[in-house]
Protein backbone atom coordinates (compact mmCIF):
# COMPACT_ATOMS: atom_id res chain seq x y z
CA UNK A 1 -1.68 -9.44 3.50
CA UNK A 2 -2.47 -12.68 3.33
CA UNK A 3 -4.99 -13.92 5.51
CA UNK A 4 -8.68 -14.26 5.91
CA UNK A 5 -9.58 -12.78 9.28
CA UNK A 6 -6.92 -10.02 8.65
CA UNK A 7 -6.62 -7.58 6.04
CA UNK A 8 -4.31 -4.58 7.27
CA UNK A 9 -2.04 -3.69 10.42
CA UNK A 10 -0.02 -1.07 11.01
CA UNK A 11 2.46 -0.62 14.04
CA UNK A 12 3.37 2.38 16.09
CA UNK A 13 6.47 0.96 18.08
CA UNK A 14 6.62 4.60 19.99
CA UNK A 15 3.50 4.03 21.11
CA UNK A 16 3.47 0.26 21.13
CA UNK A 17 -0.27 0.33 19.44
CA UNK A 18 -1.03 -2.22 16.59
CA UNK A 19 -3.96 -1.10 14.41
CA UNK A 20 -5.77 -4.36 12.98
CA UNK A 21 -8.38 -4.47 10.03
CA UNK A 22 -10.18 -7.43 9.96
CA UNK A 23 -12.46 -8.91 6.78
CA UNK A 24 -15.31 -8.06 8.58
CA UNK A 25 -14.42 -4.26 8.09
CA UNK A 26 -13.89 -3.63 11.48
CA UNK A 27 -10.85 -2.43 12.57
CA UNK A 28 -9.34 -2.40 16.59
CA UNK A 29 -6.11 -0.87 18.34
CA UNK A 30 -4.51 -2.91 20.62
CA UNK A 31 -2.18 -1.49 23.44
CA UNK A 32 0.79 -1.87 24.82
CA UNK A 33 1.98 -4.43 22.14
CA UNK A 34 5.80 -5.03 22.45
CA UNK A 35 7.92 -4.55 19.29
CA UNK A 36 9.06 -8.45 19.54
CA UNK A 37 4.85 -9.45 19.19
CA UNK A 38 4.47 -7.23 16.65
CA UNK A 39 7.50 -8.21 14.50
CA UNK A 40 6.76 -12.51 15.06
CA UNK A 41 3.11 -10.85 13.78
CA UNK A 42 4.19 -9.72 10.75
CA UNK A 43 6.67 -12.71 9.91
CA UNK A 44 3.93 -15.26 10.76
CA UNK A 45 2.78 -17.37 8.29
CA UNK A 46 -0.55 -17.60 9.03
CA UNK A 47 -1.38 -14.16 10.46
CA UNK A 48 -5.17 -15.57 12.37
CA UNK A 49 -3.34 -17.99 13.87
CA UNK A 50 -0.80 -15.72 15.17
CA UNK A 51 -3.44 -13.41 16.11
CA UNK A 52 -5.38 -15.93 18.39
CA UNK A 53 -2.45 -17.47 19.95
CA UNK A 54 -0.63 -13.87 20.81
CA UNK A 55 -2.60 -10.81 20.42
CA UNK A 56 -6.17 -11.32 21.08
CA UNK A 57 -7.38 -11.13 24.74
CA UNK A 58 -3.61 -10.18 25.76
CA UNK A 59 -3.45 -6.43 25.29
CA UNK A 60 -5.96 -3.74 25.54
CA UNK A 61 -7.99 -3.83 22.68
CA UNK A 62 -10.12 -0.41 21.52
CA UNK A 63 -12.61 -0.66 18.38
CA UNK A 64 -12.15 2.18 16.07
CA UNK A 65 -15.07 3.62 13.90
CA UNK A 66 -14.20 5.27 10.47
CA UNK A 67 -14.96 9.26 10.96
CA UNK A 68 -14.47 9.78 7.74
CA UNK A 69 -17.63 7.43 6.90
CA UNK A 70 -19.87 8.61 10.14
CA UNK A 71 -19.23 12.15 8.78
CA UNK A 72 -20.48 11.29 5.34
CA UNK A 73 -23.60 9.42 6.95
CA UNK A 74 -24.40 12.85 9.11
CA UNK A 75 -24.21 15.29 5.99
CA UNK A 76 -26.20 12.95 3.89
């Protein structure tokens, strides 16, 4: 993927959840994202831009932790 703020997404149209990594490392679910948004989202050609105009602060957004990594920390 080809932007700076965003380094992953992956869609769930049965769901209508998009699952964004950012640069940072964090990652977030967003809710209740139609098909159409997430489709323009992909085609976009700057993905941050896209982002800011027609994702963020529009859907319900959820921060998601790696389990994999807080399991690690706790056994080590």
């Amino acid at each position: 993927m080809d932007s700076s703020l965003i380094v992953g997404a992956l869609y769930w149209p049965e769901h209508r959840a998009l699952e964004l990594s950012l640069a940072t490392g964090r990652r977030y679910l967003y809710l209740g994202v139609p098909a159409e948004v997430a489709e323009e989202f992909a085609a976009a050609s700057s993905k941050g831009a896209y982002f800011n105009r027609a994702i963020r602060g529009r859907f319900d957004c959820h921060p998601l932790r790696d389990a994999d990594a807080e399991k690690r920390a706790v056994n080590h």
